[in-house]
Protein backbone atom coordinates (compact mmCIF):
# COMPACT_ATOMS: atom_id res chain seq x y z
CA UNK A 1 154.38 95.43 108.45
CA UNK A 2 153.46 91.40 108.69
CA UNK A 3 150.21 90.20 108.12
CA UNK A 4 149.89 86.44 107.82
CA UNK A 5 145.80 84.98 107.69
CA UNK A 6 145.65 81.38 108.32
CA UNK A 7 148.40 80.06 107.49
CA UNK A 8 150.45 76.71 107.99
CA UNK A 9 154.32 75.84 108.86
CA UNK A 10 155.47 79.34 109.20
CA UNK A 11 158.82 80.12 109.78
CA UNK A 12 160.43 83.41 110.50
CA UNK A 13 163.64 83.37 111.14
CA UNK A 14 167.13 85.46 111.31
CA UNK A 15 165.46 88.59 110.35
CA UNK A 16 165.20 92.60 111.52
CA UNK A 17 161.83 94.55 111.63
CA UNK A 18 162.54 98.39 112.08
CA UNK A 19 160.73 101.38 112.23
CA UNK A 20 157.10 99.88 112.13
CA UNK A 21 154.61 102.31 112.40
CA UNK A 22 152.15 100.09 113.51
CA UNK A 23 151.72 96.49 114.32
CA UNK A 24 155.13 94.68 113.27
CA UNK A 25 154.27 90.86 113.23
CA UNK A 26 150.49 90.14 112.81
CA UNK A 27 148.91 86.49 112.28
CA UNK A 28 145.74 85.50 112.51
CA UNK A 29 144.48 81.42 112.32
CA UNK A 30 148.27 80.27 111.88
CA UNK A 31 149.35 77.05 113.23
CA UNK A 32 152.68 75.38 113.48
CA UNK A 33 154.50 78.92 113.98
CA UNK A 34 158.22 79.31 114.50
CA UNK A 35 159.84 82.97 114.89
CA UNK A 36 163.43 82.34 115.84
CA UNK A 37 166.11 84.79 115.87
CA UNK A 38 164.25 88.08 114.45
CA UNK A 39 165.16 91.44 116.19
CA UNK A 40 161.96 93.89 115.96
CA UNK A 41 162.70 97.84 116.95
CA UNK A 42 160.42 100.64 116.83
CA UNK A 43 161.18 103.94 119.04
CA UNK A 44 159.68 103.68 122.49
CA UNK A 45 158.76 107.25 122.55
CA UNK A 46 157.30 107.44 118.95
CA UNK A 47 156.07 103.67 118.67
CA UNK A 48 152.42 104.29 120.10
CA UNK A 49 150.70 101.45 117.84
CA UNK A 50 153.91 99.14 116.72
CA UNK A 51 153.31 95.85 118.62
CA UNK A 52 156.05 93.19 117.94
CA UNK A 53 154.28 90.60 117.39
CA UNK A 54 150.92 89.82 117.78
CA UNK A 55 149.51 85.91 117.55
CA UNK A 56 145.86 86.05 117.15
CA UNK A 57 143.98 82.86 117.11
CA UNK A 58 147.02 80.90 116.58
CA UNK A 59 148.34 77.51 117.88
CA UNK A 60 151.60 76.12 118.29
CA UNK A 61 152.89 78.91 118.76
CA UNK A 62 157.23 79.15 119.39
CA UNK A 63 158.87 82.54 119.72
CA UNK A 64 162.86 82.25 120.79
CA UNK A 65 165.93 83.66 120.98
CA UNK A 66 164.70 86.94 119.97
CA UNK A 67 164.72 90.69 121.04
CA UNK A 68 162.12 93.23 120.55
CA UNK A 69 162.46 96.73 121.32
CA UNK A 70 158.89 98.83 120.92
CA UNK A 71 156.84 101.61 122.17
CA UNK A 72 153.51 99.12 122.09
CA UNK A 73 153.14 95.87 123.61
CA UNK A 74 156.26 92.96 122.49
CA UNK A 75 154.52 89.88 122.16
CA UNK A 76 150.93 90.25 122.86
CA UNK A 77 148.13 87.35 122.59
CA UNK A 78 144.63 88.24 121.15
CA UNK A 79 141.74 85.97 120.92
CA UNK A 80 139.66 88.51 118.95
CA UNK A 81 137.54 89.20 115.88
CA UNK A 82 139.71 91.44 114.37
CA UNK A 83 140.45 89.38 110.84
CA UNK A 84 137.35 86.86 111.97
CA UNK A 85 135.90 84.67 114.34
CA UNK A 86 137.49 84.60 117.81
CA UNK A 87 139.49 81.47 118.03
CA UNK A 88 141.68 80.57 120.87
CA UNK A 89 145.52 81.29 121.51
CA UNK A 90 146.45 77.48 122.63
CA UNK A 91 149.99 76.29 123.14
CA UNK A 92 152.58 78.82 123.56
CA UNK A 93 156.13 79.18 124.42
CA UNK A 94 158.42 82.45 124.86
CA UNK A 95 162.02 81.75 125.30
CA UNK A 96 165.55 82.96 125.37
CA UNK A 97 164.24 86.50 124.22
CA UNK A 98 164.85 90.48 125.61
CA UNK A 99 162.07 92.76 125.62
CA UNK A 100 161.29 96.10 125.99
CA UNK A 101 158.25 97.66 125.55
CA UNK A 102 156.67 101.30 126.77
CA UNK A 103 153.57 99.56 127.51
CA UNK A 104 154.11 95.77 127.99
CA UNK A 105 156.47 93.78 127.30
CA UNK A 106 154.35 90.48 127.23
CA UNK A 107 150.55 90.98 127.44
CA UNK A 108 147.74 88.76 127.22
CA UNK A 109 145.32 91.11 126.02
CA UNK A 110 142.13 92.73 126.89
CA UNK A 111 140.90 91.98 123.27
CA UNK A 112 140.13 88.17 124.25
CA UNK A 113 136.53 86.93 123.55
CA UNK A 114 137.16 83.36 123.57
CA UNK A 115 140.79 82.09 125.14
CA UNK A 116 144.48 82.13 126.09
CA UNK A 117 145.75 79.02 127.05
CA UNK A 118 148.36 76.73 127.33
CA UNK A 119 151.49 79.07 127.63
CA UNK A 120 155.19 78.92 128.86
CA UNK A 121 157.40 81.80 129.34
CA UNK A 122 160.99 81.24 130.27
CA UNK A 123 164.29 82.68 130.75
CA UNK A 124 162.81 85.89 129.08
CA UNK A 125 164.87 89.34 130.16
CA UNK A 126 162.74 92.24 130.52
CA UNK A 127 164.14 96.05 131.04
CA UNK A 128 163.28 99.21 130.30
CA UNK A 129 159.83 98.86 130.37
CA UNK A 130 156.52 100.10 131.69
CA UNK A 131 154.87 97.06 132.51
CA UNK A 132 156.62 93.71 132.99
CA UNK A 133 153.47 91.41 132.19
CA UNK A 134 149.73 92.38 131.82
CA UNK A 135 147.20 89.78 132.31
CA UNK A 136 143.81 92.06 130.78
CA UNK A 137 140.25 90.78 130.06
CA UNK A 138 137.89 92.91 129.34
CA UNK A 139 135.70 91.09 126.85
CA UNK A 140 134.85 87.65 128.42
CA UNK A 141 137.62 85.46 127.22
CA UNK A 142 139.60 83.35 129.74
CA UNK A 143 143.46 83.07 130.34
CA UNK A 144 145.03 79.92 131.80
CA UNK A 145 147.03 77.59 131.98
CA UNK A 146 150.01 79.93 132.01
CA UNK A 147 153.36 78.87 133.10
CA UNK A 148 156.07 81.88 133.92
CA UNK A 149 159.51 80.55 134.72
CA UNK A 150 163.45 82.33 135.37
CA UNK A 151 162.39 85.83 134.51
CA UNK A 152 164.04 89.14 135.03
CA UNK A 153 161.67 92.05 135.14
CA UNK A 154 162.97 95.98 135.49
CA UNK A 155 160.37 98.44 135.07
CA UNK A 156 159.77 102.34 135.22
CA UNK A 157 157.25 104.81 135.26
CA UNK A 158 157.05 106.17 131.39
CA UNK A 159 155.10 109.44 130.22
CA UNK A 160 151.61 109.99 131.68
CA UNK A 161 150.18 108.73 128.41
CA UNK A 162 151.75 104.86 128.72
CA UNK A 163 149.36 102.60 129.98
CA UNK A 164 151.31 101.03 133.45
CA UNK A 165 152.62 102.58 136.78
CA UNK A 166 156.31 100.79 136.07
CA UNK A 167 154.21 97.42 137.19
CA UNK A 168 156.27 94.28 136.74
CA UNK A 169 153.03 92.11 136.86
CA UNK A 170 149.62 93.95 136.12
CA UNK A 171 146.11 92.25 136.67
CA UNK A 172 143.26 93.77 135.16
CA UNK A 173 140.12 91.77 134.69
CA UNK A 174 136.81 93.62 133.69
CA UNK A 175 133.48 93.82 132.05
CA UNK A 176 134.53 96.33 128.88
CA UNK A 177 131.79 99.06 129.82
CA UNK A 178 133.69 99.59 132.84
CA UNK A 179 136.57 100.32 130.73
CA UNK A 180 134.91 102.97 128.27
CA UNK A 181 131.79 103.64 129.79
CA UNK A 182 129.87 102.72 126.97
CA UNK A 183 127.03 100.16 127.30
CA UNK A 184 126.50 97.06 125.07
CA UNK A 185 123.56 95.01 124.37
CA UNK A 186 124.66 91.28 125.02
CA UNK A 187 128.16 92.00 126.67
CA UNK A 188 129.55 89.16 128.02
CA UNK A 189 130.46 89.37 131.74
CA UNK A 190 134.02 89.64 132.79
CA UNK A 191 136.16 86.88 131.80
CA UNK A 192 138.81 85.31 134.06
CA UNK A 193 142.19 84.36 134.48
CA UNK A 194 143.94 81.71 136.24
CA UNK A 195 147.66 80.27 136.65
CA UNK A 196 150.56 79.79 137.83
CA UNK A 197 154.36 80.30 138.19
CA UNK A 198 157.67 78.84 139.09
CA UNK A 199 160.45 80.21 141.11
């Protein structure tokens, strides 16, 4: 519905997003970034591919006081080559914000060829979801430096189809032929993940 490429200052704030049929929010490259107050809903059951908002490549990054209602992933970090080179996710927060998601409701994604890093997650309420938060690397990137703080996770078991097992926290770190099956000339070996969290 959103698709910002390299931008600078951005600001959205005080909006709704409804009925995406695919991703909602999309930026790529964009620094300074502010979303503040925007309520994003797509059906859980018909939402397959409507993310909320995905930060690709970004840095200073702020989401807050927000809610975001999907059948894909909420927020969710990429570090991909999507819209071009692979550039790192640095310098995150997440706060003040409901989620629900029938995948996950924060995910630091599988699509990550370079890096996550530098992220803070509080007081975020989660329900109604089918995983909590997914920590996936399946293409050699890293994730770390993450900070989770004053969270409330509930979870369920959604549809066969759903990704997630009703996890609240979900680790998945592999090489991405293990994933598919299909072999790659020059695939990076698995990437990693490291952290940590706050009572």
């Amino acid at each position: 519905m959103v698709l910002l490429l390299r931008c600078t200052d951005v600001r959205i704030t005080g909006l709704k997003f409804l009925r995406s049929r695919s991703w909602t929010i999309n930026l790529y490259a964009c620094k300074r970034l502010l979303i503040d107050g925007v309520y994003i809903y797509s059906s859980q059951k018909e939402g397959v591919w409507a993310d909320g908002i995905d930060p690709d490549g970004c840095q200073d990054v702020r989401i807050s006081n927000s809610t975001v209602e999907t059948g894909d992933d909420a927020p969710v970090f990429y570090s991909s080559g999507i819209w071009g080179p692979a550039l790192p996710v640095e310098n995150v927060t997440v706060t003040n914000c409901r989620l629900s998601s029938s995948s996950s409701a924060i995910k630091f994604c599988d699509e990550n060829s370079n890096a996550i890093r530098r992220v803070n997650i509080a007081n975020v309420v989660i329900t109604n979801s089918n995983r909590g938060i997914a920590f996936m690397v399946f293409d050699g990137g890293i994730v770390e430096d993450v900070v989770l703080s004053n969270l409330t996770i509930e979870t369920r078991r959604f549809d066969w189809f759903w990704w997630g097992d009703g996890d609240p926290l979900h680790f998945n770190i592999k090489r991405r032929r293990e994933v598919d099956g299909t072999k790659r000339a020059n695939e990076p070996a698995a990437g990693h993940s490291r952290g940590h969290g706050t009572a």
